[in-house]
Protein backbone atom coordinates (compact mmCIF):
# COMPACT_ATOMS: atom_id res chain seq x y z
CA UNK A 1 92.27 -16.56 -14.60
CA UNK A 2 90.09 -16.93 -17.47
CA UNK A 3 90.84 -20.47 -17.39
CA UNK A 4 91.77 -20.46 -21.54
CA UNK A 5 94.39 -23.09 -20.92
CA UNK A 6 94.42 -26.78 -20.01
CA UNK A 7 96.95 -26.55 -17.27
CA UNK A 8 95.51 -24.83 -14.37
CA UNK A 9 98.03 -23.26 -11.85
CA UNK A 10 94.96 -23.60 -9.30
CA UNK A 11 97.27 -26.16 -7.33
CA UNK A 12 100.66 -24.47 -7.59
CA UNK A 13 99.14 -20.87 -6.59
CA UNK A 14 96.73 -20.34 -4.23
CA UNK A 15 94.10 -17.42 -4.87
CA UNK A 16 93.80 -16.22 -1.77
CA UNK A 17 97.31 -15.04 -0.84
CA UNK A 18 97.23 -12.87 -4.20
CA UNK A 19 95.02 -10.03 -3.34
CA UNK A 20 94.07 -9.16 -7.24
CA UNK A 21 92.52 -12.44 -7.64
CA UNK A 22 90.77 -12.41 -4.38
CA UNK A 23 89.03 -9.16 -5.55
CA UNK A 24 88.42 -10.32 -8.96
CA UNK A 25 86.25 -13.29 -7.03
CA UNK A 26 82.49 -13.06 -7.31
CA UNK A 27 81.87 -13.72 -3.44
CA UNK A 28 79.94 -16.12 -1.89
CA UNK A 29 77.20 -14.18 -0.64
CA UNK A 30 76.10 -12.66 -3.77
CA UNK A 31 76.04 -15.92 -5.74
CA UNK A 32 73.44 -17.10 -3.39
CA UNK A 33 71.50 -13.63 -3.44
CA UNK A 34 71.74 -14.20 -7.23
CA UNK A 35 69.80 -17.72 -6.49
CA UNK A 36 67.12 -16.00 -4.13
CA UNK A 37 66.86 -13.10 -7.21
CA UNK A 38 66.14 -15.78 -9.71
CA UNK A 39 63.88 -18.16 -8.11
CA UNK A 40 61.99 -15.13 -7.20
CA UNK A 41 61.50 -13.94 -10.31
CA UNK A 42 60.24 -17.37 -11.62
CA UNK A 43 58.10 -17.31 -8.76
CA UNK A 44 56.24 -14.18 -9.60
CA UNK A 45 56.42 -15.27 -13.20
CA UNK A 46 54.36 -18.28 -11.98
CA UNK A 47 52.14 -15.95 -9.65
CA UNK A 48 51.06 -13.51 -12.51
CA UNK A 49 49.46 -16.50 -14.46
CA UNK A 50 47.60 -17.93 -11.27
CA UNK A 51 43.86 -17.58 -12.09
CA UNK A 52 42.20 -14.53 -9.64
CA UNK A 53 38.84 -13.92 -9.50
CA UNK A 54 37.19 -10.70 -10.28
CA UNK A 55 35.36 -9.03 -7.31
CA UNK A 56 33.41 -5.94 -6.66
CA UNK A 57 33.81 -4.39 -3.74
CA UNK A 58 31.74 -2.47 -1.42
CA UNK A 59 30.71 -1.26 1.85
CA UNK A 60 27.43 -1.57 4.07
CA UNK A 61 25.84 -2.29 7.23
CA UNK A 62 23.33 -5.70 8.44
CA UNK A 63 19.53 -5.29 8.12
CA UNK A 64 16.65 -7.81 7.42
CA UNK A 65 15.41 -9.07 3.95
CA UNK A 66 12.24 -8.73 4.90
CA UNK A 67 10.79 -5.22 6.18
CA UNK A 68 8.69 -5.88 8.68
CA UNK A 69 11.80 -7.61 10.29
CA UNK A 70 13.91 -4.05 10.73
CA UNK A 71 14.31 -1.75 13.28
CA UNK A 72 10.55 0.22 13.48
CA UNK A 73 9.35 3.52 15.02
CA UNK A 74 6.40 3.04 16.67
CA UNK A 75 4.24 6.92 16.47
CA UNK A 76 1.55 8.21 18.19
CA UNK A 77 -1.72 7.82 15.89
CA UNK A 78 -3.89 10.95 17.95
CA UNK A 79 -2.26 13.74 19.97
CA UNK A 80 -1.96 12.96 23.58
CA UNK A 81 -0.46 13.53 27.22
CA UNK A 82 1.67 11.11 28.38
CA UNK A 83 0.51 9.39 31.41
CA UNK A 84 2.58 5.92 31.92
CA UNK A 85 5.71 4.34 30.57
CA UNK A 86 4.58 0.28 30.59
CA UNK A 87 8.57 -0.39 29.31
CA UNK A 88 11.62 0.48 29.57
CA UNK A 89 14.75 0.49 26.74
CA UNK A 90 15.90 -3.02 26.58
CA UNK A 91 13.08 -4.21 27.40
CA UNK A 92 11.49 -7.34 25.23
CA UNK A 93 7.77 -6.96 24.40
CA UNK A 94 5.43 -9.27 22.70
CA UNK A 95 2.94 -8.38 20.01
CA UNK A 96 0.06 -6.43 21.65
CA UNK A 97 1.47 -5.40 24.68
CA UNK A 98 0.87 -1.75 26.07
CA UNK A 99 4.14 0.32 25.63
CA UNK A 100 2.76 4.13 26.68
CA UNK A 101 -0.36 5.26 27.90
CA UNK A 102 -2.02 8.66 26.66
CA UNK A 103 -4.38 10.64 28.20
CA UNK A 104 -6.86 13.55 25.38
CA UNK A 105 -5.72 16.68 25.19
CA UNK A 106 -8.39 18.20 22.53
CA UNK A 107 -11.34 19.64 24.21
CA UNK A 108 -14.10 18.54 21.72
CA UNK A 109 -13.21 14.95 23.52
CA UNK A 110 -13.04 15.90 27.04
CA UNK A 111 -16.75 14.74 28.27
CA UNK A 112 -15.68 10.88 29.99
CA UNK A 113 -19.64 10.15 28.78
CA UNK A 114 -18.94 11.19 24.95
CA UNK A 115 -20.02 8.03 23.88
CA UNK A 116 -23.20 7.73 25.74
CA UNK A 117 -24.07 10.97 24.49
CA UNK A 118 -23.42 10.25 21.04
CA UNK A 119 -25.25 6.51 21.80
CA UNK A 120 -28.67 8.97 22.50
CA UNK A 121 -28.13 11.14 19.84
CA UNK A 122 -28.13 8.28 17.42
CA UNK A 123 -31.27 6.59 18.93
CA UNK A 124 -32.68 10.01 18.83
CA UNK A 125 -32.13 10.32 15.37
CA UNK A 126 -33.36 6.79 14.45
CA UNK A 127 -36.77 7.14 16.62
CA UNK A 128 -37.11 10.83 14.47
CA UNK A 129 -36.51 8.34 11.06
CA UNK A 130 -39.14 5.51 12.46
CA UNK A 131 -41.79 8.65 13.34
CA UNK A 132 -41.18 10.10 9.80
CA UNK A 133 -41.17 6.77 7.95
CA UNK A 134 -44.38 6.22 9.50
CA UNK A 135 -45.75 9.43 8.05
CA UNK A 136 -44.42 8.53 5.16
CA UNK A 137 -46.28 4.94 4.66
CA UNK A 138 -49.94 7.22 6.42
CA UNK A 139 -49.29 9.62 3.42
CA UNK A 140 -48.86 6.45 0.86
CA UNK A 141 -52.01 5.03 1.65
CA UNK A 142 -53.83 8.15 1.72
CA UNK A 143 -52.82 8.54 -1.77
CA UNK A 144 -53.56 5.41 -2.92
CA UNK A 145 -57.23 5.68 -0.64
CA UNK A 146 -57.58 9.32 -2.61
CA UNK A 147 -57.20 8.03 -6.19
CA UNK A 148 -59.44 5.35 -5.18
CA UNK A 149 -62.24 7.10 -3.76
CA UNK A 150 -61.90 9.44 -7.04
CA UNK A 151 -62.33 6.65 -9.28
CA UNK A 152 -65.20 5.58 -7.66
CA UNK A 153 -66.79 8.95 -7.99
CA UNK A 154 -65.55 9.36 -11.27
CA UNK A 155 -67.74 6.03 -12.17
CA UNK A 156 -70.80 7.16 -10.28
CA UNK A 157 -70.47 10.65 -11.89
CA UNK A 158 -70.12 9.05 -15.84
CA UNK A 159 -72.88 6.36 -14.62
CA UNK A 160 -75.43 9.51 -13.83
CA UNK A 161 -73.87 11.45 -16.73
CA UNK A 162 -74.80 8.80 -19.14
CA UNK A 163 -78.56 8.61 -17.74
CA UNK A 164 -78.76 12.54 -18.33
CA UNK A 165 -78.05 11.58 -21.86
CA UNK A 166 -80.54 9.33 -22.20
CA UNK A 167 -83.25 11.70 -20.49
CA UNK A 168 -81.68 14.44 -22.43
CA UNK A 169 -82.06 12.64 -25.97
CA UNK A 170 -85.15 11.60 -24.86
CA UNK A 171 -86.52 15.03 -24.08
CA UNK A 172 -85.30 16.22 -27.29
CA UNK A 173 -87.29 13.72 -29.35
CA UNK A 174 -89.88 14.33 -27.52
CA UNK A 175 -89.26 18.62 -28.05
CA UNK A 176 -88.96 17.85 -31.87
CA UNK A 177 -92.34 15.99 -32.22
CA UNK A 178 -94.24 18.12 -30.49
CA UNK A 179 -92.68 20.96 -31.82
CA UNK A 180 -94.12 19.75 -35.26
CA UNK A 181 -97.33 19.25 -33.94
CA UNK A 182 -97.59 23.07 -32.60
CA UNK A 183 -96.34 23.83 -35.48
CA UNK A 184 -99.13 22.39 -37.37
CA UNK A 185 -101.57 23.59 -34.77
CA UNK A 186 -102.01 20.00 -33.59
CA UNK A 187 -101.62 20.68 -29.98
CA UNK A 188 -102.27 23.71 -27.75
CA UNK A 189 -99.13 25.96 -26.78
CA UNK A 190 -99.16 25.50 -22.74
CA UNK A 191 -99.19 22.06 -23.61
CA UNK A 192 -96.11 22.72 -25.93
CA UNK A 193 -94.35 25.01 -23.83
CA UNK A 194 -94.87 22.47 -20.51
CA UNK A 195 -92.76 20.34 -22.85
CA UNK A 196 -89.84 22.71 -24.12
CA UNK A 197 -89.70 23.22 -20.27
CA UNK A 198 -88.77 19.69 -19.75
CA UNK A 199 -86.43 19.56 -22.38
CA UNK A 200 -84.33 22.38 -21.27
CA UNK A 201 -84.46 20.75 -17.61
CA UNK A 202 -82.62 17.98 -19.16
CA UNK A 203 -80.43 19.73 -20.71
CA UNK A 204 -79.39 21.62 -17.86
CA UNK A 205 -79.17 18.19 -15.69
CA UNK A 206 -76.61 17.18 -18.73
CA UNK A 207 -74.75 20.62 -18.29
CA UNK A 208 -74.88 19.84 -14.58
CA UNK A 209 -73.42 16.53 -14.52
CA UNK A 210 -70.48 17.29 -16.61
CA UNK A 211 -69.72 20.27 -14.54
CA UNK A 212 -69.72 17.95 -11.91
CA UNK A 213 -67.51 15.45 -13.69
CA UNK A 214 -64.89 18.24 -13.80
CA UNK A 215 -65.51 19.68 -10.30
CA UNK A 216 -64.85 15.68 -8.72
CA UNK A 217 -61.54 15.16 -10.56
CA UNK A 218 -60.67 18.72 -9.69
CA UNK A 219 -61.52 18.44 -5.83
CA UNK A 220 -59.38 14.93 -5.66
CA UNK A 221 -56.39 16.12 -7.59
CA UNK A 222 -56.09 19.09 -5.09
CA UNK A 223 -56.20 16.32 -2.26
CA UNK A 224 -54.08 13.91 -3.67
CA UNK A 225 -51.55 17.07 -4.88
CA UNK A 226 -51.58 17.77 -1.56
CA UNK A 227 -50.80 14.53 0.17
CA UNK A 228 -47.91 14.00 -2.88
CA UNK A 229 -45.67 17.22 -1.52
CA UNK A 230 -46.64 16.00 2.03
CA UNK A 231 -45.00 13.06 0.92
CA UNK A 232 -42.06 14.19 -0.76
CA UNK A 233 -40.91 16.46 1.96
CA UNK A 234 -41.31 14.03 4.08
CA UNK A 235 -39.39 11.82 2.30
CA UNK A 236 -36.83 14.61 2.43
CA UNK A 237 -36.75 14.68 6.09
CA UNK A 238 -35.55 11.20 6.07
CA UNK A 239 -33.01 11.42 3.87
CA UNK A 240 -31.75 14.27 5.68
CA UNK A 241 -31.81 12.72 8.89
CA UNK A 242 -30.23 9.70 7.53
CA UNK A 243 -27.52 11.97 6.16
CA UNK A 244 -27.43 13.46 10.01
CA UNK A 245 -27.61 9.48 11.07
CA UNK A 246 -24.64 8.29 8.98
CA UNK A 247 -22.58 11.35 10.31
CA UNK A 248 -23.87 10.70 14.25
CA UNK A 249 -22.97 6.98 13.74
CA UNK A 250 -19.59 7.81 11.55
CA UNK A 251 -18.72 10.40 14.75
CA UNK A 252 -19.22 7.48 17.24
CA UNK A 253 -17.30 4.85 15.52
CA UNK A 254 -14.95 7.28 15.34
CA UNK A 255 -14.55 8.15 18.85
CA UNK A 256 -15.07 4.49 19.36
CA UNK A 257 -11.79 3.93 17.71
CA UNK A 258 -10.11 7.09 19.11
CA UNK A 259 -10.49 5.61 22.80
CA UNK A 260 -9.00 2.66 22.05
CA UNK A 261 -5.87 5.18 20.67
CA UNK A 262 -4.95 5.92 24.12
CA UNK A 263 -2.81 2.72 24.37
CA UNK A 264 -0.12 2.59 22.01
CA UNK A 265 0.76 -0.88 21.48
CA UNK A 266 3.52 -3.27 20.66
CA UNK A 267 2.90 -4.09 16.46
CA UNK A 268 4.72 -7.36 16.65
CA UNK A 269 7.44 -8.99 19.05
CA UNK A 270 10.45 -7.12 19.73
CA UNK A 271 12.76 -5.46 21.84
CA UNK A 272 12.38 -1.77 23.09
CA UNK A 273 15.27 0.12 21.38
CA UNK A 274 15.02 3.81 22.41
CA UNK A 275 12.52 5.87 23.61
CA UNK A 276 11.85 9.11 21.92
CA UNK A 277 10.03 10.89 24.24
CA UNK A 278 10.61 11.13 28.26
CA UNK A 279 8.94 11.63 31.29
CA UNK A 280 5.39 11.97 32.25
CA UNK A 281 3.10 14.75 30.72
CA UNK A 282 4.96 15.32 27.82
CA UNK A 283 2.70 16.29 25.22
CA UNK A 284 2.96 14.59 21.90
CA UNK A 285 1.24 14.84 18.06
CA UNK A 286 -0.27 13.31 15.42
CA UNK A 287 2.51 11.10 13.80
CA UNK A 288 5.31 11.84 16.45
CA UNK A 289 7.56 9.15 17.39
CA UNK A 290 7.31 7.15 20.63
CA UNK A 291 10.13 4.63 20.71
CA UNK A 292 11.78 2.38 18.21
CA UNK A 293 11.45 -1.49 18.18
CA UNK A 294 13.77 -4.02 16.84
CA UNK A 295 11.73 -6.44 15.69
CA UNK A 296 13.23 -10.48 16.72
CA UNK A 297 14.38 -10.83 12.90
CA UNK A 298 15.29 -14.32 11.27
CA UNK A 299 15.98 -13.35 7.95
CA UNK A 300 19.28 -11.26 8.39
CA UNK A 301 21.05 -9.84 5.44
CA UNK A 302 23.61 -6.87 4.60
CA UNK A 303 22.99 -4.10 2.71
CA UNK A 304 26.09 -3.55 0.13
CA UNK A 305 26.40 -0.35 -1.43
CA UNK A 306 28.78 -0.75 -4.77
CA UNK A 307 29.52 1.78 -7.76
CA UNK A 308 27.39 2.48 -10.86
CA UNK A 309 29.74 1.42 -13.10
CA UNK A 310 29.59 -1.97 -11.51
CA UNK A 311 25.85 -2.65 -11.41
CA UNK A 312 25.56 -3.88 -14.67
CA UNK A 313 28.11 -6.71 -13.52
CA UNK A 314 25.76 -8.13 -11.06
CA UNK A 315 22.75 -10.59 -11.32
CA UNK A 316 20.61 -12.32 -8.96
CA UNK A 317 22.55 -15.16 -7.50
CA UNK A 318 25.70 -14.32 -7.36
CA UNK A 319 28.16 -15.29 -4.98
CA UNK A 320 29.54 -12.64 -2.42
CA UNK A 321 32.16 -12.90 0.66
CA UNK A 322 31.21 -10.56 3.77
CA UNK A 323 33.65 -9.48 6.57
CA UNK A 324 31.61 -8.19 9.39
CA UNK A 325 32.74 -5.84 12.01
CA UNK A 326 33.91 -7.27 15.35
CA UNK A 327 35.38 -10.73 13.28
CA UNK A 328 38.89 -11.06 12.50
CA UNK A 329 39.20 -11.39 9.45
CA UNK A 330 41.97 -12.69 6.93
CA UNK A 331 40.54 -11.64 3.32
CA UNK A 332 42.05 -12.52 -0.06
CA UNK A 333 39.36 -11.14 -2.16
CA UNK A 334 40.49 -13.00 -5.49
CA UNK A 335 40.83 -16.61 -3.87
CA UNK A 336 38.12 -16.84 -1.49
CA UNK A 337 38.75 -20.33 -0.86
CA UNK A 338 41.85 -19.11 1.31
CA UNK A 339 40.15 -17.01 2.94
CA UNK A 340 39.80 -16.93 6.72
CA UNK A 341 36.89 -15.47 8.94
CA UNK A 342 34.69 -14.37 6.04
CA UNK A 343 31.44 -15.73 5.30
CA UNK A 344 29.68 -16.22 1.94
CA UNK A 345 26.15 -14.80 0.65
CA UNK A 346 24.05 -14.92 -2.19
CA UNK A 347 23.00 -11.64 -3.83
CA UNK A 348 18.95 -11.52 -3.43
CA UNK A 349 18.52 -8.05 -4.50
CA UNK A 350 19.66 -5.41 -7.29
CA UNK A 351 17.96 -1.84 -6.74
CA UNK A 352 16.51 -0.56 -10.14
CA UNK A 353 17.49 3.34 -8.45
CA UNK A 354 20.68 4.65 -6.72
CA UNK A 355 20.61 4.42 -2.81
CA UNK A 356 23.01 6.81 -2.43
CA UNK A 357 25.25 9.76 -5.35
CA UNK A 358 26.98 7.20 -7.88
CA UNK A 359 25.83 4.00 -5.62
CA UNK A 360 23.25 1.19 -5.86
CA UNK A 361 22.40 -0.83 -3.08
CA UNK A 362 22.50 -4.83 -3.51
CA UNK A 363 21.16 -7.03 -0.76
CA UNK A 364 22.53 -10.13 0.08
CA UNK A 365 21.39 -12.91 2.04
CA UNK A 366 23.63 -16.20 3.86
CA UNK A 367 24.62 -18.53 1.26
CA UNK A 368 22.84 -21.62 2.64
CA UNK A 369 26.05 -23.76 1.32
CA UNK A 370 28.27 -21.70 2.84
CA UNK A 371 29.19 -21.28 7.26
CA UNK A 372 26.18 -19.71 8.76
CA UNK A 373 26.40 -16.46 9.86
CA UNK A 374 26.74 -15.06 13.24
CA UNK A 375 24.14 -15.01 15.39
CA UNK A 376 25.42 -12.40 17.66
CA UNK A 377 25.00 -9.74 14.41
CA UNK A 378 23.64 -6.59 15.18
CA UNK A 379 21.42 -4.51 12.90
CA UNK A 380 23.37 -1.48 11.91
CA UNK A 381 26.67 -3.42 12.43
CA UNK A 382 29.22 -2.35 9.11
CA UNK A 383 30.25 -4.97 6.95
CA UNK A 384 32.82 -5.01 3.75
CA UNK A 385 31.87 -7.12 1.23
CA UNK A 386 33.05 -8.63 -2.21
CA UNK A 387 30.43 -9.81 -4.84
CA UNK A 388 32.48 -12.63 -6.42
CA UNK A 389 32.52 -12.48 -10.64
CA UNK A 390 34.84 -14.44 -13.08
CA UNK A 391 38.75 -15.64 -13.36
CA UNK A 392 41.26 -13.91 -14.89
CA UNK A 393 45.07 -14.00 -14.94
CA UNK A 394 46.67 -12.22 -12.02
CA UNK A 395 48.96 -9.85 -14.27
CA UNK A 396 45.42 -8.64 -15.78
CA UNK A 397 44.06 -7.76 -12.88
CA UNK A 398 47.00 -5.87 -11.90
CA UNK A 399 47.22 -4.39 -15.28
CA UNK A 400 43.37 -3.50 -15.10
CA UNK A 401 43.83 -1.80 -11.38
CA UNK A 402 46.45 0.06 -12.37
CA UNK A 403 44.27 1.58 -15.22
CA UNK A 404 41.01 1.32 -13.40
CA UNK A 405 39.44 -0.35 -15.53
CA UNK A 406 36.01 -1.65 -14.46
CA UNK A 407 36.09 -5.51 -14.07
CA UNK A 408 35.92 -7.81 -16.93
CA UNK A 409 32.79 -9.63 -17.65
CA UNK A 410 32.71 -12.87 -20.43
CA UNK A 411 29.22 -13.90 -19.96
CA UNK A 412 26.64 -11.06 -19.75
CA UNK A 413 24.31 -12.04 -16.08
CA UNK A 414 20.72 -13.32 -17.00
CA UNK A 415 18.52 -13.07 -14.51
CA UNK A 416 15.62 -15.67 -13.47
CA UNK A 417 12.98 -14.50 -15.78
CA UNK A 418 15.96 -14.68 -19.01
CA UNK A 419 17.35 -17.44 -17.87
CA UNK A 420 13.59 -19.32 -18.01
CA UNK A 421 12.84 -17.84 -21.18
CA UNK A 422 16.45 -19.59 -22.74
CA UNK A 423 15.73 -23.28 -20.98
CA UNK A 424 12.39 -23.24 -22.78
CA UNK A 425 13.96 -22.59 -26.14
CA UNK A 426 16.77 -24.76 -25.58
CA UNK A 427 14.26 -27.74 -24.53
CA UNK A 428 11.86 -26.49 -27.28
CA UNK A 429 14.42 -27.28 -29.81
């Protein structure tokens, strides 16, 4: 049995007619489960040192890159009655095209001739400014024809001043002579006082033409004072009624514009989504929306939403697998190559805030190396996505999800502005 000896008795007693040895046999069966144990064992040995590579997960939906290029609502700039739907949902526009049309609902714009009215009140206004401006350049020259005619007869009046002095000095000599001689008894005193009558003449005609000096420059100042504050209020109607002008010609251009409100257009090509509002006199505000627009979009991307702790894992550039709804999809998220019905993407951009409690968004675009993605994709459509990191053993990985621990990073992400500064140095040196 335990086979100690040389001789066997194998050949002279057959095992299976003794029932104790049969049971002490290890049967068949289990030797070849104990095979199947074994090389499964190896076999997971061998799997738990395979290289997998570190992914973060995450969940989103499709948009556009750009954001011009996602779904828009199109609102109602005035307040207005609706008075024509021009579309219908579904239906593509093109940039410019009439979508609703609005009829005014604010009194103050009722009057169909508003802006004919507003067109006089503005000439109006300008004809008042020409009228006044005119004054104003009348009232200029008759200041400058005042000051000039007072010069003048400031000139005359110092020219006949000056002779009065003369006359008067001459008188006086004349006084003081003959004074002396009446004094001395020289001459007789009519002749003497016919004299001292002369003299004072003179100098009253001195006293006279001063006054008169004082009483030209006087009467001219009054005029020309006069003609100044005509001037300046003047001068003050036309600034007012260029204040009134600016608002009369602000109000038209503003009505102007309003008019051309009434037709809500189409802001770029698109298709008509939904419309917000129904049926025909529906009243609507400022700011209210009309209908949405999904713009025709060429620069699709996904919008992945993936934890806090994991942002600090991610750079610009990296490499991401997306599984969008509606695509079968077989996903091994550590071996992408294996992967079947996923499609790869780039990460384009990081959020510097969180989207959503705990979350930052990270948008990523088609990986231009990669399949191209669908063109059948929806905005709005969910995806699931993996942003691809490093390799590590498959038992740490297990190890580090059964601890959740966040994934392991060896090389800390630069992004494009780092990674230029560190080629400079390197070529630098």
């Amino acid at each position: 049995m335990l086979k100690l000896s040389s001789h066997s008795i194998d050949k002279m007693i057959s095992q299976d007619k003794l029932y104790s040895l049969r049971a002490l046999k290890t049967p068949k069966a289990g030797k070849i489960l104990a095979r199947w144990l074994f090389a499964l064992c190896i076999i997971f040995l061998i799997f738990l040192f395979l290289p997998w590579q570190q992914n973060i997960r995450g969940t989103g939906k499709v948009t556009a890159l750009n954001p011009m290029n996602r779904p828009q609502t199109i609102e109602a700039v005035i307040a207005g009655q609706i008075r024509k739907w021009h579309v219908h949902e579904g239906q593509p526009v093109k940039k410019g095209d009439t979508i609703v049309t609005i009829s005014e609902v604010k009194e103050k714009y009722f009057d169909p001739e508003l802006l004919l009215r507003l067109r006089e009140q503005i000439n109006a206004k300008e004809s008042s400014l020409n009228s006044k401006d005119q004054k104003s350049k009348a009232l200029t020259r008759q200041i400058k024809a005042l000051r000039e005619g007072m010069q003048n007869k400031i000139d005359q009046t110092l020219a006949k001043l000056e002779a009065e002095k003369f006359k008067f000095k001459n008188a006086e000599n004349l006084y003081q002579r003959n004074k002396k001689l009446y004094d001395a008894g020289n001459i007789p005193l009519t002749k003497f006082q016919d004299i001292e009558y002369k003299y004072q003449g003179a100098q009253a005609d001195l006293t006279n033409a001063t006054i008169e000096l004082d009483r030209i420059e006087a009467e001219y100042l009054d005029k020309i004072s006069k003609a100044e504050s005509d001037l300046s209020n003047t001068l003050a109607e036309i600034f007012d009624g260029q204040g009134d002008l600016a608002k009369y010609r602000n109000e038209f251009a503003n009505t102007k514009i309003r008019t051309s409100q009434y037709q809500i257009l189409a802001p770029q090509d698109g298709t008509v989504v939904k419309a917000m509002k129904a049926g025909l006199g529906e009243t609507i505000k400022e700011g209210d929306p009309v209908c949405t627009i999904m713009p025709v979009a060429s620069d699709v991307a996904v919008e992945l939403y993936v934890k806090a702790m994991d942002v600090p894992l991610l750079s610009k550039g990296r490499k991401a697998r997306i599984h969008f709804d509606g695509w079968p999809a077989l996903q091994f998220s550590g071996w992408p190559s294996v992967s079947v019905g996923t499609f790869g993407g780039t990460v384009e951009v990081i959020d510097y805030v969180n989207s959503k409690p705990g979350e930052f968004r990270v948008l990523v675009i088609p990986d231009t190396g990669d399949q191209p993605w669908p063109k059948q994709l929806r905005n709005g459509s969910g995806i699931k996505g993996w942003v691809m990191l490093d390799d590590v053993p498959v038992w740490y990985e297990i190890w580090r999800q059964l601890n959740g621990f966040p994934p392991s990073l060896y090389e800390e992400p630069l992004d494009e502005v780092t990674k230029q500064k560190t080629d400079k140095q390197a070529s630098k040196k």
